[in-house]
N, C-alpha and C. Protein backbone atom coordinates (compact mmCIF):
# COMPACT_ATOMS: atom_id res chain seq x y z
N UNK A 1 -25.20 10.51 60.61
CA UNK A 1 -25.03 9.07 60.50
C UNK A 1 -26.30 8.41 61.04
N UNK A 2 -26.88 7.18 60.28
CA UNK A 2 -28.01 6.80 61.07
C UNK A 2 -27.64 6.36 62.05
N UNK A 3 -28.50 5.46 62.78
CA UNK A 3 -28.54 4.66 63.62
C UNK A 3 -27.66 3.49 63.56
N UNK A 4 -26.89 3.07 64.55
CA UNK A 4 -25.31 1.95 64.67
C UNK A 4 -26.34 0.61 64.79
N UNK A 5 -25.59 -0.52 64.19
CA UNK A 5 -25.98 -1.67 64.30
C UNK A 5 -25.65 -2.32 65.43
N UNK A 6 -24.46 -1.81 65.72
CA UNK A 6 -24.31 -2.67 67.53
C UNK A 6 -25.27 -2.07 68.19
N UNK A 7 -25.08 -3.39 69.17
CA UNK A 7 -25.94 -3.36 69.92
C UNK A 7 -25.74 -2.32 71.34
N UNK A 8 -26.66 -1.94 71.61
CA UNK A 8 -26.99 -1.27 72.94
C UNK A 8 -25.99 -1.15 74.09
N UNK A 9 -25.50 -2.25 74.70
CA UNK A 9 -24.22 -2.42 75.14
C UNK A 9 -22.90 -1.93 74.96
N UNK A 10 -22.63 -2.13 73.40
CA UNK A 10 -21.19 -2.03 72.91
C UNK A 10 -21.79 -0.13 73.18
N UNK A 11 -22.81 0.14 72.54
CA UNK A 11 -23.16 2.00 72.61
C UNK A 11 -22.71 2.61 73.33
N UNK A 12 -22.58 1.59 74.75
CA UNK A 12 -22.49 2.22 76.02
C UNK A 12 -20.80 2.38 76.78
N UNK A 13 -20.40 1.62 75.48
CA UNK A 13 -19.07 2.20 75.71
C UNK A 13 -18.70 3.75 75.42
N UNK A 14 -17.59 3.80 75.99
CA UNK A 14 -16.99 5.53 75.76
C UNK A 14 -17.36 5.50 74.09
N UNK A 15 -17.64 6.64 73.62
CA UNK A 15 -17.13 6.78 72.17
C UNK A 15 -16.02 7.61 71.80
N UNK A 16 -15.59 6.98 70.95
CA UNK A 16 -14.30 7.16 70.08
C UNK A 16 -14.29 8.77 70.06
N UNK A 17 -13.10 9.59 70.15
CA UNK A 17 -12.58 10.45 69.15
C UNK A 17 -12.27 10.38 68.15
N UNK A 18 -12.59 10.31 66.92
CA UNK A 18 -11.83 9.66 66.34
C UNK A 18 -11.67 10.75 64.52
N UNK A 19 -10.76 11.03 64.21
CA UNK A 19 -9.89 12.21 63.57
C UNK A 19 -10.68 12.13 62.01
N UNK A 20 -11.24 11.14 62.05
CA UNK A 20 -11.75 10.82 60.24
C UNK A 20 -13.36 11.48 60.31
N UNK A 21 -13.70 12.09 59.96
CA UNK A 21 -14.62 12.73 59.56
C UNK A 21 -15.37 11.65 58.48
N UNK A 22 -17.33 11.22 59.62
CA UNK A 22 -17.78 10.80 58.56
C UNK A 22 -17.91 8.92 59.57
N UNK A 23 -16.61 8.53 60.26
CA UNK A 23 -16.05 7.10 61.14
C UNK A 23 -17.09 7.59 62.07
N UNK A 24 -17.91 6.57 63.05
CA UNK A 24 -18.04 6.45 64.38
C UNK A 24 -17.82 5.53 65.23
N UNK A 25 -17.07 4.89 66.66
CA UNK A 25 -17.16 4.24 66.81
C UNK A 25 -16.78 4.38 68.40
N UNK A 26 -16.73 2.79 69.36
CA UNK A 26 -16.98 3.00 70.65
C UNK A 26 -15.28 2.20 70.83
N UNK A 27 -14.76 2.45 72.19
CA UNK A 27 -13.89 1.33 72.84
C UNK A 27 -13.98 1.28 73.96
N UNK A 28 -13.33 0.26 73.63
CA UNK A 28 -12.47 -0.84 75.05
C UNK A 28 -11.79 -1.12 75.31
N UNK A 29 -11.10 -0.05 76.30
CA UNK A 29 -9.36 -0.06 76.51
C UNK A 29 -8.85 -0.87 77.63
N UNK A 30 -8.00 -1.81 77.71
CA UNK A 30 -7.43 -2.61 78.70
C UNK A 30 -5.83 -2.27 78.88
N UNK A 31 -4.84 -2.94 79.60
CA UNK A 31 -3.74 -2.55 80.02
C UNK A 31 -2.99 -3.23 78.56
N UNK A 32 -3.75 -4.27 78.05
CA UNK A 32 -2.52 -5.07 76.79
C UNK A 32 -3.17 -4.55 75.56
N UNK A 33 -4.02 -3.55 75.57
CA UNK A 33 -4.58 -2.75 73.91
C UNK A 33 -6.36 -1.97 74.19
N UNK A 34 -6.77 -1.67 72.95
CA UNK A 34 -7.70 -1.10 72.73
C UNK A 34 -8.57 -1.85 71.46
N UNK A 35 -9.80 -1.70 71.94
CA UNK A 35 -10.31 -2.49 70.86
C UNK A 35 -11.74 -1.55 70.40
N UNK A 36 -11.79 -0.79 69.10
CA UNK A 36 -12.28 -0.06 68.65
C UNK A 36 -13.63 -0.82 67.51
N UNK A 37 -15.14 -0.72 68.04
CA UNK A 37 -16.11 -0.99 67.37
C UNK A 37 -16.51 0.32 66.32
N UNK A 38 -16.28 -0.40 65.43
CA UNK A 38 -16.35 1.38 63.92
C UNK A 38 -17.22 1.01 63.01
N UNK A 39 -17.82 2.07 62.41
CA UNK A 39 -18.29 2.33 61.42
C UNK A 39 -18.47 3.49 60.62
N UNK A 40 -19.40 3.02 59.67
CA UNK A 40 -19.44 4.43 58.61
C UNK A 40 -20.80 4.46 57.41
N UNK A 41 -21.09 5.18 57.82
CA UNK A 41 -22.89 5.20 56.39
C UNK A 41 -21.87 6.21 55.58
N UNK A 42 -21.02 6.66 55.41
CA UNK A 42 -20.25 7.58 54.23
C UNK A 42 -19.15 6.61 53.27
N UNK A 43 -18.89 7.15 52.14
CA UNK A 43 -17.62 6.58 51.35
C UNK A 43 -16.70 7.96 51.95
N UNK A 44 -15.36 6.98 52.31
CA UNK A 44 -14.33 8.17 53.24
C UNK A 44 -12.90 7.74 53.17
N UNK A 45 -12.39 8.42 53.26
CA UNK A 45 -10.94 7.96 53.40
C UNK A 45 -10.35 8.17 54.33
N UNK A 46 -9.32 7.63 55.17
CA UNK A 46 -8.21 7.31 55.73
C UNK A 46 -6.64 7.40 55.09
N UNK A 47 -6.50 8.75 55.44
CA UNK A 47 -5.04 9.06 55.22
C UNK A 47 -4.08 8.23 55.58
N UNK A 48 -2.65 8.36 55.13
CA UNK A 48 -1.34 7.58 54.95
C UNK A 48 -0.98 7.45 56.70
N UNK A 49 -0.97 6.57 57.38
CA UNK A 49 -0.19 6.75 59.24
C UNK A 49 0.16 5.43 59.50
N UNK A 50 0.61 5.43 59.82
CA UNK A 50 1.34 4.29 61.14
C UNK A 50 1.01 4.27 62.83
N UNK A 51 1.08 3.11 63.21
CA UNK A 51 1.24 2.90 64.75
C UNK A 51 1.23 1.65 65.09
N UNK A 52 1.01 0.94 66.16
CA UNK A 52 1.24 -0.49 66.71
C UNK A 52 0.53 -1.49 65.92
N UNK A 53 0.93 -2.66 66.12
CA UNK A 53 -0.18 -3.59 65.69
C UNK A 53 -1.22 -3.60 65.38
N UNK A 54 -2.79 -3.96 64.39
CA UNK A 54 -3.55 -3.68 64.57
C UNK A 54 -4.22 -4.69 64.09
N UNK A 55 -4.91 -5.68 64.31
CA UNK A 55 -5.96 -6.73 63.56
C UNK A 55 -7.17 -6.13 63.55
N UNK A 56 -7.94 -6.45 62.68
CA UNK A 56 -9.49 -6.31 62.60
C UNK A 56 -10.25 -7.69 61.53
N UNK A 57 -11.51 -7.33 62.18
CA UNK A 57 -12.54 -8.15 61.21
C UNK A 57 -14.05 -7.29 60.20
N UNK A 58 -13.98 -7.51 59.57
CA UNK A 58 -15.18 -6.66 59.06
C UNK A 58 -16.64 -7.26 59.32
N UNK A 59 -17.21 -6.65 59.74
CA UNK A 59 -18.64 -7.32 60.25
C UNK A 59 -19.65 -7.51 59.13
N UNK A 60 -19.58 -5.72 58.09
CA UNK A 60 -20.80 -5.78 57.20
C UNK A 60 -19.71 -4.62 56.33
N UNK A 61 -20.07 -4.63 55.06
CA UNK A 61 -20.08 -3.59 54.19
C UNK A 61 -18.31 -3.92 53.70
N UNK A 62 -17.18 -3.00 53.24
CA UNK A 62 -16.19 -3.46 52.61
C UNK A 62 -15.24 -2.27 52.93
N UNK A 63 -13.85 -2.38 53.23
CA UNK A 63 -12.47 -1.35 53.15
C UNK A 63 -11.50 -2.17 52.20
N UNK A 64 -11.26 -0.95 51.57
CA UNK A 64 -9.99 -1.52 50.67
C UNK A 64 -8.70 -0.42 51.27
N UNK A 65 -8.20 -1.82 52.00
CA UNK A 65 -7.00 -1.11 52.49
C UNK A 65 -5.75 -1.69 51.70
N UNK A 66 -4.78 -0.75 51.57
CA UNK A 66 -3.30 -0.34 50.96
C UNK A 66 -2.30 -0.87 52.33
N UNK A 67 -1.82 -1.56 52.50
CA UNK A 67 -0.91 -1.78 53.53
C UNK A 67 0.50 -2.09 53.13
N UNK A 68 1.16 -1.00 53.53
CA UNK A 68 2.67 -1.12 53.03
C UNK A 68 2.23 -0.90 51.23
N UNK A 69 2.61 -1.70 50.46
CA UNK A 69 2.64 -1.64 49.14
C UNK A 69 1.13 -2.36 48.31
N UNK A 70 0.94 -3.36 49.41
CA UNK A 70 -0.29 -3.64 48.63
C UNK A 70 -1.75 -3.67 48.84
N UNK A 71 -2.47 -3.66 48.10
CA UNK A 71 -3.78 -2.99 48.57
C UNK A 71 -5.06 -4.36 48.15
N UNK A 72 -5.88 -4.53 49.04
CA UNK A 72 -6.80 -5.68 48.71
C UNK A 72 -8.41 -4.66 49.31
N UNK A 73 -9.43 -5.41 49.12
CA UNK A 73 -10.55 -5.86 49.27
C UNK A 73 -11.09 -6.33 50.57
N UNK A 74 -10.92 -6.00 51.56
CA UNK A 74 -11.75 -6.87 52.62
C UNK A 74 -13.53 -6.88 52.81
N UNK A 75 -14.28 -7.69 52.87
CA UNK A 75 -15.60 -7.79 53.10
C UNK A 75 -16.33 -8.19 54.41
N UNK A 76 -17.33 -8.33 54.73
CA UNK A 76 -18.14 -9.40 56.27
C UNK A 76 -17.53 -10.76 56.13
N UNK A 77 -16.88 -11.04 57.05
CA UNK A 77 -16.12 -11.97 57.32
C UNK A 77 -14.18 -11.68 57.62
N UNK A 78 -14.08 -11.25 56.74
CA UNK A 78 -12.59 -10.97 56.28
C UNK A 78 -11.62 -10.26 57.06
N UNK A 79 -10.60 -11.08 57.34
CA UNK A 79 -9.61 -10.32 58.38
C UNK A 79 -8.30 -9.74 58.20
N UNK A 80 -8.02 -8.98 58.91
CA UNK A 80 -6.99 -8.11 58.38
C UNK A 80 -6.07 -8.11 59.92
N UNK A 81 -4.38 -7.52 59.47
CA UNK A 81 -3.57 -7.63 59.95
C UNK A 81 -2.45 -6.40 59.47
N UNK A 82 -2.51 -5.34 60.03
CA UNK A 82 -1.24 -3.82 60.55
C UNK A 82 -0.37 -4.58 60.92
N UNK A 83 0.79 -5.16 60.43
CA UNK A 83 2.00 -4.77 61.61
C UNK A 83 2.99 -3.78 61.83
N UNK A 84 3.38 -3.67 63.11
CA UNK A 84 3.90 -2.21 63.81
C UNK A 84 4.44 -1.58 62.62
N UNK A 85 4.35 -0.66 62.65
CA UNK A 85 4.91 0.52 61.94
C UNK A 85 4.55 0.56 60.72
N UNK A 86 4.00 -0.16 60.19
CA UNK A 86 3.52 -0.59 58.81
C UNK A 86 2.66 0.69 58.41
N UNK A 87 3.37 1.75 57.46
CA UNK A 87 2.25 2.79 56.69
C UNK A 87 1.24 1.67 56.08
N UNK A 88 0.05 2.70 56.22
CA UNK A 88 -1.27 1.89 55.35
C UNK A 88 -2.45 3.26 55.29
N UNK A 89 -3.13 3.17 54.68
CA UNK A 89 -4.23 3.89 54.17
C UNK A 89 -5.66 3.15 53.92
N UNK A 90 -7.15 4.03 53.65
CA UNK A 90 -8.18 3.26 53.76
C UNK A 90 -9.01 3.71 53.12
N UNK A 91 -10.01 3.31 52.36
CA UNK A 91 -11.17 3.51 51.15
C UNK A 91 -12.36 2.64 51.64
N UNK A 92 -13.10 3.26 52.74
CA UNK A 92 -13.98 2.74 53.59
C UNK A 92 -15.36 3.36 52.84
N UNK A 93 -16.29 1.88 52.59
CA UNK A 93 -17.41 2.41 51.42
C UNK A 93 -18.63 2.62 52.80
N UNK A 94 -19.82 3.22 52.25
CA UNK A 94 -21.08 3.12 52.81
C UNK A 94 -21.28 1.74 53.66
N UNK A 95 -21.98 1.78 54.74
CA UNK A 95 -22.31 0.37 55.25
C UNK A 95 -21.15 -0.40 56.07
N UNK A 96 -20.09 0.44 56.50
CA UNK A 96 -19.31 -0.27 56.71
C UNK A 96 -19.34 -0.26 58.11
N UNK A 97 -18.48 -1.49 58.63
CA UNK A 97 -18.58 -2.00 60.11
C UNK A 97 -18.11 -3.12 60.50
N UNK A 98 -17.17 -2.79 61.66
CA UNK A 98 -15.59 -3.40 62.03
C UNK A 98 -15.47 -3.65 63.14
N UNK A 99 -14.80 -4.40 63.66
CA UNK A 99 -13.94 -4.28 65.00
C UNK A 99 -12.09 -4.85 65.13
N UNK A 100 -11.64 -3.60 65.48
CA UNK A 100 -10.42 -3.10 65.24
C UNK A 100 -9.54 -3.86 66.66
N UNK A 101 -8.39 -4.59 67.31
CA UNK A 101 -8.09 -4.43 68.13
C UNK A 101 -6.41 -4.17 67.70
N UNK A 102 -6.19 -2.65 68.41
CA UNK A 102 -5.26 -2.05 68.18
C UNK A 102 -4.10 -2.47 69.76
N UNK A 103 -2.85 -2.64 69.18
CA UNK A 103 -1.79 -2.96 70.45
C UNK A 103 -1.58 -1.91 71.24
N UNK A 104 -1.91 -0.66 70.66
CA UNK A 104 -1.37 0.83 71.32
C UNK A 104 -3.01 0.97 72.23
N UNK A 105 -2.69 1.01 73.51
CA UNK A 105 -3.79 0.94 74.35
C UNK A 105 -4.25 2.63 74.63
N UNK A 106 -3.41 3.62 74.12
CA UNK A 106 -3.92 4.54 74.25
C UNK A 106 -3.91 5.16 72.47
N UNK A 107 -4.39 4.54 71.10
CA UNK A 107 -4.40 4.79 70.21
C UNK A 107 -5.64 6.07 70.05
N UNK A 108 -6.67 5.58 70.63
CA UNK A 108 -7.66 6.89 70.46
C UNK A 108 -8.21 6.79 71.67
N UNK A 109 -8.69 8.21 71.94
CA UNK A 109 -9.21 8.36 73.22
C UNK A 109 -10.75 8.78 73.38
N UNK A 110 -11.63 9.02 74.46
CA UNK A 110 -13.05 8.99 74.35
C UNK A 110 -13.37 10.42 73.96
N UNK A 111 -14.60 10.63 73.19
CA UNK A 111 -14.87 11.68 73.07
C UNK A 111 -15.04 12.71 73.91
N UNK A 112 -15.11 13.80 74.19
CA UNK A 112 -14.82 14.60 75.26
C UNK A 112 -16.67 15.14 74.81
N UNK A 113 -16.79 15.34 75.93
CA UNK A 113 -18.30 16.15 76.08
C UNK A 113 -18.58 17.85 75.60
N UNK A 114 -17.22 18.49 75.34
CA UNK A 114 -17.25 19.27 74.82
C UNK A 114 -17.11 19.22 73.23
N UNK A 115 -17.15 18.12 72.94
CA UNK A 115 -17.56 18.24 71.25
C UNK A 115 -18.49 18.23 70.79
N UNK A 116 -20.03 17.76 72.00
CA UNK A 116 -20.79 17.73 71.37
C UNK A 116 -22.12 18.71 71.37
């Protein structure tokens, strides 16, 4: 993956574990959620799951997410809305880059130093 567009700071958060092969990204976990800075230089997908609440905004590049039954387009600017339990899936193109704040405060956890 090249080089992340956030900035230096957000870097210096923990980074993500995170199960999608191809995603990178950092958080910021508090007692009322987690809030996950992501991206991706790959076209990738995101399998069928569920879990808590989840809003996001797209910063740069585009996901076409499937939520529950229907599936749209989001772009830079464009906001999105998981609610609980809601199956959804994801078609995350090149260039892409987000920030996720998920209700489940322990949704993903930091990368462990033995992965890398």
């Amino acid at each position: 993956m090249s080089s992340s567009n956030f900035p230096a700071f957000v870097q210096s958060l923990p980074e993500a574990d995170l199960p999608f092969a191809g995603l990178r990204g950092w958080l910021l976990t508090s007692e009322s959620g987690q809030i996950l800075f992501n991206e991706s230089d790959v076209e990738m997908s995101v399998p069928e799951h569920s879990h808590g609440d989840q809003w996001g905004v797209v910063i740069d590049g585009k996901i076409e997410l499937t939520i529950g039954t229907r599936t749209r387009t989001y772009s830079r600017g464009d906001t999105y809305f998981i609610p609980d339990g809601t199956v959804h899936r994801a078609r995350i193109h090149p260039g892409f880059r987000a920030i996720d704040y998920f209700a489940d405060r322990d949704r993903y956890h930091p990368l462990s130093h033995d992965h890398e």
